[in-house]
C-alpha atoms as a PDB file:
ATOM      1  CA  UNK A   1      92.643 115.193  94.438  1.00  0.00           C
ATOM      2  CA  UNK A   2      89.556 116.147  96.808  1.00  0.00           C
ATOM      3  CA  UNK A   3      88.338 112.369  96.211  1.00  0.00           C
ATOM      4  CA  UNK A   4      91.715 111.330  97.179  1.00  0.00           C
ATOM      5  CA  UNK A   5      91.976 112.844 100.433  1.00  0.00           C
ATOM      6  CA  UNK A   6      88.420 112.391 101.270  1.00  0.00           C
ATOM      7  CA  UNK A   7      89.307 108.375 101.296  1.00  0.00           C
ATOM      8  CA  UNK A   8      92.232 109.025 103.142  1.00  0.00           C
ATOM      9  CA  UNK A   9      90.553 111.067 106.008  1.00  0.00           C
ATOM     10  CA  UNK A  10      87.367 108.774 105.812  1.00  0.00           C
ATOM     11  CA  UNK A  11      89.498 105.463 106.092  1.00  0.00           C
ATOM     12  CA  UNK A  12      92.136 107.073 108.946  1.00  0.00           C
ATOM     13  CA  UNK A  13      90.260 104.554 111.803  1.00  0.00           C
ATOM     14  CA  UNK A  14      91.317 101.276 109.335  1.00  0.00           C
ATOM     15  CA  UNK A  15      95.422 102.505 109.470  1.00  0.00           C
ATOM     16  CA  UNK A  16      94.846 103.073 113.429  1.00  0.00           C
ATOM     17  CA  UNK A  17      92.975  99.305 113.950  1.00  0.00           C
ATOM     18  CA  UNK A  18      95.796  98.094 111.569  1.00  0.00           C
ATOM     19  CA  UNK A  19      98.353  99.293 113.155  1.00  0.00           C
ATOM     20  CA  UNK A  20      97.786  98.084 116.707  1.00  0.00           C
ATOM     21  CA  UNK A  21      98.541  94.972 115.390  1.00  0.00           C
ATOM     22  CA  UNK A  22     102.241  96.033 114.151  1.00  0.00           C
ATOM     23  CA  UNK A  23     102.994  97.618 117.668  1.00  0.00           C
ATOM     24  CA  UNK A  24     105.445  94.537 118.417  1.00  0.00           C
ATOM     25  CA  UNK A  25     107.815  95.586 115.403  1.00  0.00           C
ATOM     26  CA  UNK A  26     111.499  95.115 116.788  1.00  0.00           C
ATOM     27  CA  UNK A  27     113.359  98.790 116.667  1.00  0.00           C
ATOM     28  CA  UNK A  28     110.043 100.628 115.494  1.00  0.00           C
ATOM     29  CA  UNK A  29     108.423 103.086 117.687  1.00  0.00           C
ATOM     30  CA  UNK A  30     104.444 103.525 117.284  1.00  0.00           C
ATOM     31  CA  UNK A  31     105.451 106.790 115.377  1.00  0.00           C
ATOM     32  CA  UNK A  32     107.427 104.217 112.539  1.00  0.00           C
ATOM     33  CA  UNK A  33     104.479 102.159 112.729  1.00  0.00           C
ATOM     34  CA  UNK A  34     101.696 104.697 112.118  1.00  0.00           C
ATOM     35  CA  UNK A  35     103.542 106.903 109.693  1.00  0.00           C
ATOM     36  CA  UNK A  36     104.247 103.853 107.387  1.00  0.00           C
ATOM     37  CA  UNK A  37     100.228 102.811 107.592  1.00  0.00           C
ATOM     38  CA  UNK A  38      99.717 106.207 106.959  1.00  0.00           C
ATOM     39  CA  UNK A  39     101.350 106.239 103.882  1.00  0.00           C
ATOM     40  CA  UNK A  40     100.577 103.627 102.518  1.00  0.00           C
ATOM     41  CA  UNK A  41      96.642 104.393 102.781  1.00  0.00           C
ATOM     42  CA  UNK A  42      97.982 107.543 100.868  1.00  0.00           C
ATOM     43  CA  UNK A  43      99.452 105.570  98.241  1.00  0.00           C
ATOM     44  CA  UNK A  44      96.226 103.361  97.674  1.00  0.00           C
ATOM     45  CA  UNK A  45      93.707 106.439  98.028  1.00  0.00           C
ATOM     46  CA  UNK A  46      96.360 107.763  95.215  1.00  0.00           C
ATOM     47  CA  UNK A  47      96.292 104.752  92.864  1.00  0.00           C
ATOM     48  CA  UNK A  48      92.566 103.528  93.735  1.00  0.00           C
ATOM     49  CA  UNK A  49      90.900 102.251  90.549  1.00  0.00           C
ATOM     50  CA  UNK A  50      87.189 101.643  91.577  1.00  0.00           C
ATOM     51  CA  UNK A  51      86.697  99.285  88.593  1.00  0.00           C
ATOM     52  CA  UNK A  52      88.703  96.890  89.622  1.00  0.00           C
ATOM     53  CA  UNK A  53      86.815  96.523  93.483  1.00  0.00           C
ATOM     54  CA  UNK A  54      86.249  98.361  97.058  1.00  0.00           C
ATOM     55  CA  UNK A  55      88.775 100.401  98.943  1.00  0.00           C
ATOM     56  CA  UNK A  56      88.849  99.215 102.193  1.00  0.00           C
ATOM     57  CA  UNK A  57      90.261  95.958 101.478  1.00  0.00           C
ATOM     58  CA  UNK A  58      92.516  96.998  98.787  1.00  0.00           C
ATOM     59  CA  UNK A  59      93.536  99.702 101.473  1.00  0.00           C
ATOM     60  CA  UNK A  60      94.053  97.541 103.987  1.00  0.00           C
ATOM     61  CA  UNK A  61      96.455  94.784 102.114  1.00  0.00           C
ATOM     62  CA  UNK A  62      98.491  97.625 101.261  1.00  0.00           C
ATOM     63  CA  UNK A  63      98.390  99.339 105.037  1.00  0.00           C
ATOM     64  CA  UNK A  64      99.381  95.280 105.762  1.00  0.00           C
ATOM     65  CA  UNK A  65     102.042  95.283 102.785  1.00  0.00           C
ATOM     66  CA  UNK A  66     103.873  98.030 104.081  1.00  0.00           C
ATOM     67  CA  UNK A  67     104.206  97.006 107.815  1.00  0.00           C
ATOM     68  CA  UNK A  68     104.986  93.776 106.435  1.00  0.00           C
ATOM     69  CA  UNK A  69     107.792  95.175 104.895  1.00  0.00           C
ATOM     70  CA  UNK A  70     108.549  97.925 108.165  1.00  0.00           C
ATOM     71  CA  UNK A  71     108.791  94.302 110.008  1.00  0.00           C
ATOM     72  CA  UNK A  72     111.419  92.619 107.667  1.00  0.00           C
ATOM     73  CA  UNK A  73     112.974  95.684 107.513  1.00  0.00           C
ATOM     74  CA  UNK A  74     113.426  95.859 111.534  1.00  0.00           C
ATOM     75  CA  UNK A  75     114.554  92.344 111.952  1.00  0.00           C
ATOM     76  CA  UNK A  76     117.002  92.617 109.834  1.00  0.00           C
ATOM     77  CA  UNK A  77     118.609  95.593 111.680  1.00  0.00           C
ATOM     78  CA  UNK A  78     118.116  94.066 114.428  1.00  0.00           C
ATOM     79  CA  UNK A  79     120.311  91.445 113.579  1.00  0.00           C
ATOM     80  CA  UNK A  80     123.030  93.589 112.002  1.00  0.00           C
ATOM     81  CA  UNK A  81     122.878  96.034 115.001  1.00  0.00           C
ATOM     82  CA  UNK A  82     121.888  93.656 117.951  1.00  0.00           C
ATOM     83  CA  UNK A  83     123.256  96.074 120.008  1.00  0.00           C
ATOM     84  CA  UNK A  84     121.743  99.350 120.163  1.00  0.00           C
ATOM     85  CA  UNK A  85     123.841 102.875 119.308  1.00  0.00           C
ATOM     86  CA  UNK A  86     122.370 103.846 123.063  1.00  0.00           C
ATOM     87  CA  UNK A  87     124.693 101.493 124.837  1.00  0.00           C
ATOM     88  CA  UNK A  88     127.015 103.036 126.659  1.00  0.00           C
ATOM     89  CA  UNK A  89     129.423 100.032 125.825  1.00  0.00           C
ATOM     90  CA  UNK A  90     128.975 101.080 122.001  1.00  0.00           C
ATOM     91  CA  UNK A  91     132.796 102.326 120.497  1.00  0.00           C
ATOM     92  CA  UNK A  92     131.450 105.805 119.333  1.00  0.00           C
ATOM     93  CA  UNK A  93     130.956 106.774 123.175  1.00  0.00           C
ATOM     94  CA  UNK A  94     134.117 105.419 124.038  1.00  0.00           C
ATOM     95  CA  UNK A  95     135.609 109.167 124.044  1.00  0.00           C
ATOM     96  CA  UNK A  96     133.032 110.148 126.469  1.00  0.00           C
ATOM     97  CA  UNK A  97     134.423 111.212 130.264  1.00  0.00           C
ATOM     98  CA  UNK A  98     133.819 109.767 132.731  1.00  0.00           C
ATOM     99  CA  UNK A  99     132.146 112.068 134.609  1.00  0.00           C
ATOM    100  CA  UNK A 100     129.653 112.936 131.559  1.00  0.00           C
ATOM    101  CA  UNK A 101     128.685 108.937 131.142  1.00  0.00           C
ATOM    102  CA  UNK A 102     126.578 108.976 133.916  1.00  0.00           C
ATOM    103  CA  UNK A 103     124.433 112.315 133.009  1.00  0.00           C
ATOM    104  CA  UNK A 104     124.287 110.883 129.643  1.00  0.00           C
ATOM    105  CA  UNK A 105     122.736 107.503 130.402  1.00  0.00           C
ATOM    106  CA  UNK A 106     120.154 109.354 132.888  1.00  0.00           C
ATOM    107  CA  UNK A 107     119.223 111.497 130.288  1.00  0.00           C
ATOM    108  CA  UNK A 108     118.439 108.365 127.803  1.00  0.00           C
ATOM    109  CA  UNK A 109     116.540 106.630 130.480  1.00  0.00           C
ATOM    110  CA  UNK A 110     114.101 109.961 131.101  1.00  0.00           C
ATOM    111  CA  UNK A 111     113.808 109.611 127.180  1.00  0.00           C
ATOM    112  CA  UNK A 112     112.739 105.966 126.799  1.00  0.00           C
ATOM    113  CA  UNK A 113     110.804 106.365 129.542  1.00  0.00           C
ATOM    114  CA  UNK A 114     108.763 109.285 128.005  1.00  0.00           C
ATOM    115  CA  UNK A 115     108.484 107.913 124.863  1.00  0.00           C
ATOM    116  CA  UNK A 116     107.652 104.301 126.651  1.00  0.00           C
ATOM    117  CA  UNK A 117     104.569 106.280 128.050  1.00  0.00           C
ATOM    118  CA  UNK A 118     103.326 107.843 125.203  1.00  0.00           C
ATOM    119  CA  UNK A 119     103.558 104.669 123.113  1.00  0.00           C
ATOM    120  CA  UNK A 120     101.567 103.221 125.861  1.00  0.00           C
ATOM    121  CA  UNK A 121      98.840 105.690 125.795  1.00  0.00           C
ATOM    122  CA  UNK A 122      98.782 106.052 122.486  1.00  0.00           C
ATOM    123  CA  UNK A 123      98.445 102.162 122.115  1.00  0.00           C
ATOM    124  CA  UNK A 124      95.602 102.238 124.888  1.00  0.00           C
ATOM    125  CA  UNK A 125      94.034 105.256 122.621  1.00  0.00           C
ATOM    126  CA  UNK A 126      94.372 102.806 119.605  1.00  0.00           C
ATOM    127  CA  UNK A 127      92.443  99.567 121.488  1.00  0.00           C
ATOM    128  CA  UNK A 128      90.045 102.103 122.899  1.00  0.00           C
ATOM    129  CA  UNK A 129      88.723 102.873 119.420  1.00  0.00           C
ATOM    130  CA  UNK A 130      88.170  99.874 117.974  1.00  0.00           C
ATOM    131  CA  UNK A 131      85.996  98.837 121.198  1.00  0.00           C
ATOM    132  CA  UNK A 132      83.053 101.502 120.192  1.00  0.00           C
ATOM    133  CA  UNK A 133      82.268  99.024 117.320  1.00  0.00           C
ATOM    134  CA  UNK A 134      79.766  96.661 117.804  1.00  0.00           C
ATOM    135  CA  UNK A 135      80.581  92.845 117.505  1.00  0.00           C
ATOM    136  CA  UNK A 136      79.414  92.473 113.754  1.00  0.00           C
ATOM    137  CA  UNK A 137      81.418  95.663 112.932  1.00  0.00           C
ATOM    138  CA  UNK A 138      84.123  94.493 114.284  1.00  0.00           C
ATOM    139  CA  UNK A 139      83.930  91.213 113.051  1.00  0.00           C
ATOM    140  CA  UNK A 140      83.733  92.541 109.185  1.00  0.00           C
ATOM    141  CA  UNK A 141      86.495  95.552 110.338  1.00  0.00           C
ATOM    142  CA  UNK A 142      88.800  92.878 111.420  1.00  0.00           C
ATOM    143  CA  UNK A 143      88.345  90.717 108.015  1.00  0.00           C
ATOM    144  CA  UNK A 144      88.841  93.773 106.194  1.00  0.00           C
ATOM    145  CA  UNK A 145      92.014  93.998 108.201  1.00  0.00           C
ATOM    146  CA  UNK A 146      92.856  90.921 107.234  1.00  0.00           C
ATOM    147  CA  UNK A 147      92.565  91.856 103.479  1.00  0.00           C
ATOM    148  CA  UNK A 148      89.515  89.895 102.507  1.00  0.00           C
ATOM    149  CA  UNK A 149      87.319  91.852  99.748  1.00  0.00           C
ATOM    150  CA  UNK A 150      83.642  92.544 100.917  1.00  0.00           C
ATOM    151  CA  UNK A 151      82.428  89.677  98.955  1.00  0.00           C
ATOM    152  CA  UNK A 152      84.532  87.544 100.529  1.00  0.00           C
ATOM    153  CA  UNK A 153      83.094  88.585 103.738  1.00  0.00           C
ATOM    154  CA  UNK A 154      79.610  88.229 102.811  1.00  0.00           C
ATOM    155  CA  UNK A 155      79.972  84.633 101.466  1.00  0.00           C
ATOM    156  CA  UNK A 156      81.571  83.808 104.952  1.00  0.00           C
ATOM    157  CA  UNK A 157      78.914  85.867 107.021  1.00  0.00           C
ATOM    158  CA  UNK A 158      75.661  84.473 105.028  1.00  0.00           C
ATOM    159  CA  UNK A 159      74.566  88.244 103.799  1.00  0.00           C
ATOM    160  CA  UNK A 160      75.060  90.205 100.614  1.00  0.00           C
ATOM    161  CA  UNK A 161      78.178  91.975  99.496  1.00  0.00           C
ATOM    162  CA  UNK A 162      75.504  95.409 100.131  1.00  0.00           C
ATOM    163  CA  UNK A 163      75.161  94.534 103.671  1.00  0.00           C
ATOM    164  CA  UNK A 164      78.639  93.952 104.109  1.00  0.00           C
ATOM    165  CA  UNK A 165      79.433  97.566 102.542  1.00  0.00           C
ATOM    166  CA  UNK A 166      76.025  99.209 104.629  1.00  0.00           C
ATOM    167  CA  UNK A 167      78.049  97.218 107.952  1.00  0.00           C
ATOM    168  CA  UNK A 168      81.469  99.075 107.159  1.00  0.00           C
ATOM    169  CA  UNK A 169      80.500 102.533 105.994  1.00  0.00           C
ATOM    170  CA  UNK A 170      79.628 103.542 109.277  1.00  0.00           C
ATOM    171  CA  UNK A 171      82.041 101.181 111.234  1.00  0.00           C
ATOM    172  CA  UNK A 172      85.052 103.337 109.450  1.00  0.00           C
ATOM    173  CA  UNK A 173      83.168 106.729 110.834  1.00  0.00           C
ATOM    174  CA  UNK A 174      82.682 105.491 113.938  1.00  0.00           C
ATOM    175  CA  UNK A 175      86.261 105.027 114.361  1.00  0.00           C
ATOM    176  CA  UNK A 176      87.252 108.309 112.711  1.00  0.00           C
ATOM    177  CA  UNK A 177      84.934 109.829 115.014  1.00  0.00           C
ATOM    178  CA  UNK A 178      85.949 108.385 117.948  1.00  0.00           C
ATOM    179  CA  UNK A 179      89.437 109.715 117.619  1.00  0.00           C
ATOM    180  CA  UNK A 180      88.126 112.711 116.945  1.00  0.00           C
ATOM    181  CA  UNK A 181      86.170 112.614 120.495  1.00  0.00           C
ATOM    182  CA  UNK A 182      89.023 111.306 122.521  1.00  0.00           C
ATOM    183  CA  UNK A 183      90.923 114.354 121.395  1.00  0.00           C
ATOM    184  CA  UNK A 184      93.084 113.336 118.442  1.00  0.00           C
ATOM    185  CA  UNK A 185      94.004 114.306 115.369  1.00  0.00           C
ATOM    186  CA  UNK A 186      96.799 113.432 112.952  1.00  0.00           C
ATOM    187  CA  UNK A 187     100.815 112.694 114.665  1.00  0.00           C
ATOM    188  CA  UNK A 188     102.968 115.233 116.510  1.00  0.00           C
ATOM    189  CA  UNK A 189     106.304 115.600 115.219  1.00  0.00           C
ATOM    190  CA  UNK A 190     107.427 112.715 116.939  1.00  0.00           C
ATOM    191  CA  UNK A 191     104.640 110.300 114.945  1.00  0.00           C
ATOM    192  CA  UNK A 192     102.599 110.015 118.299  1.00  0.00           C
ATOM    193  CA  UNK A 193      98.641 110.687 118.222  1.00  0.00           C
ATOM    194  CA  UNK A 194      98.365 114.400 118.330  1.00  0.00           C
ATOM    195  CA  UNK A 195      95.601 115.768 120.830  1.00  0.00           C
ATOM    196  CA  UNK A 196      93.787 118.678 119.760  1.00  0.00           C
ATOM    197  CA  UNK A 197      95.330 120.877 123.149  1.00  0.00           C
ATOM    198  CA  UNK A 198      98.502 119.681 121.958  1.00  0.00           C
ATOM    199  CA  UNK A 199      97.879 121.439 118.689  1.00  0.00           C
ATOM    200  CA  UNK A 200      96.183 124.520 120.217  1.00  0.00           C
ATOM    201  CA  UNK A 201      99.070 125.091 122.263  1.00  0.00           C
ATOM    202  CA  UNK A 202     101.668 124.397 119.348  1.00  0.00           C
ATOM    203  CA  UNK A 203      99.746 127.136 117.355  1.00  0.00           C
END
């Protein structure tokens, strides 16, 4: 179990980079997006057999898997429900007075609009990180993204499968710890990045 978690906390920065690229999901907020990475880096931690080859890019096809599926998922509802259950033009507000439509729709727009700006802070929070890696960590983070195994990356970078894993290591703390510096720390109850004040003052 302590193994377990210790990938998962130690491999948190690969789910963020991941999911910055899933922030376009139709329907999903970045709370959808993030939980579902987050699980499914729980899942792999959970069935990890190291015999069989390295973590972060068996972690990271699986983070990919499940947004894949998140996507599909959307765009089908999407299609179903083209028009969302906010519209005031929707039949199950149709008993609504008039007088209460208006206060209503105000009161969704002061909603999106907050959770507009925290998905855009939290996305800017998300780019942020990845930028404290240098260009050859990034360039292996992203093909570990991608879901190519570390030998796969050191045939296509010239180096050894060693230097490949020597190159990651401390590309994955760096953006653990950067989180950790910009103030965050797990999701709120909403599945936005949680700042440490926010969960001082919670507590």
């Amino acid at each position: 179990m302590e193994k377990c978690l210790n990938l998962i906390e130690e491999h948190l920065g690969l789910a963020h980079v991941i999911a910055v690229d899933y922030l376009n999901i139709p329907g999903a907020t970045l709370g959808e997006v993030l939980s579902d990475a987050y699980e499914a880096l729980t899942r792999a931690a959970d069935g990890f057999d190291p015999a069989k080859g390295d973590f972060e890019p068996y972690a990271a096809r699986a983070i990919r898997n499940a947004l894949n599926t998140l996507y599909h998922k959307q765009l089908r509802l999407a299609k179903m429900f083209p028009k969302s259950l906010d519209d005031s033009s929707c039949p199950l507000f149709s008993e609504t007075s008039s007088a209460e439509a208006p206060i209503a729709r105000v009161a969704d727009r002061q909603a999106n609009v907050v959770r507009n700006v925290r998905r855009m802070e939290s996305k800017g929070v998300l780019e942020e990180v990845f930028l404290v890696l240098s260009p050859r960590e990034r360039l292996v983070i992203e093909r570990i993204k991608d879901g190519n195994s570390l030998q796969e990356i050191a045939e296509k970078m010239g180096i050894t499968k060693q230097a490949v894993h020597k190159i990651s290591k401390p590309a994955m703390e760096k953006l653990r710890n950067r989180l950790s510096q910009l103030g965050y720390q797990g999701l709120d109850s909403s599945g936005f990045l949680r700042s440490f004040r926010e969960k001082q003052s919670a507590g």
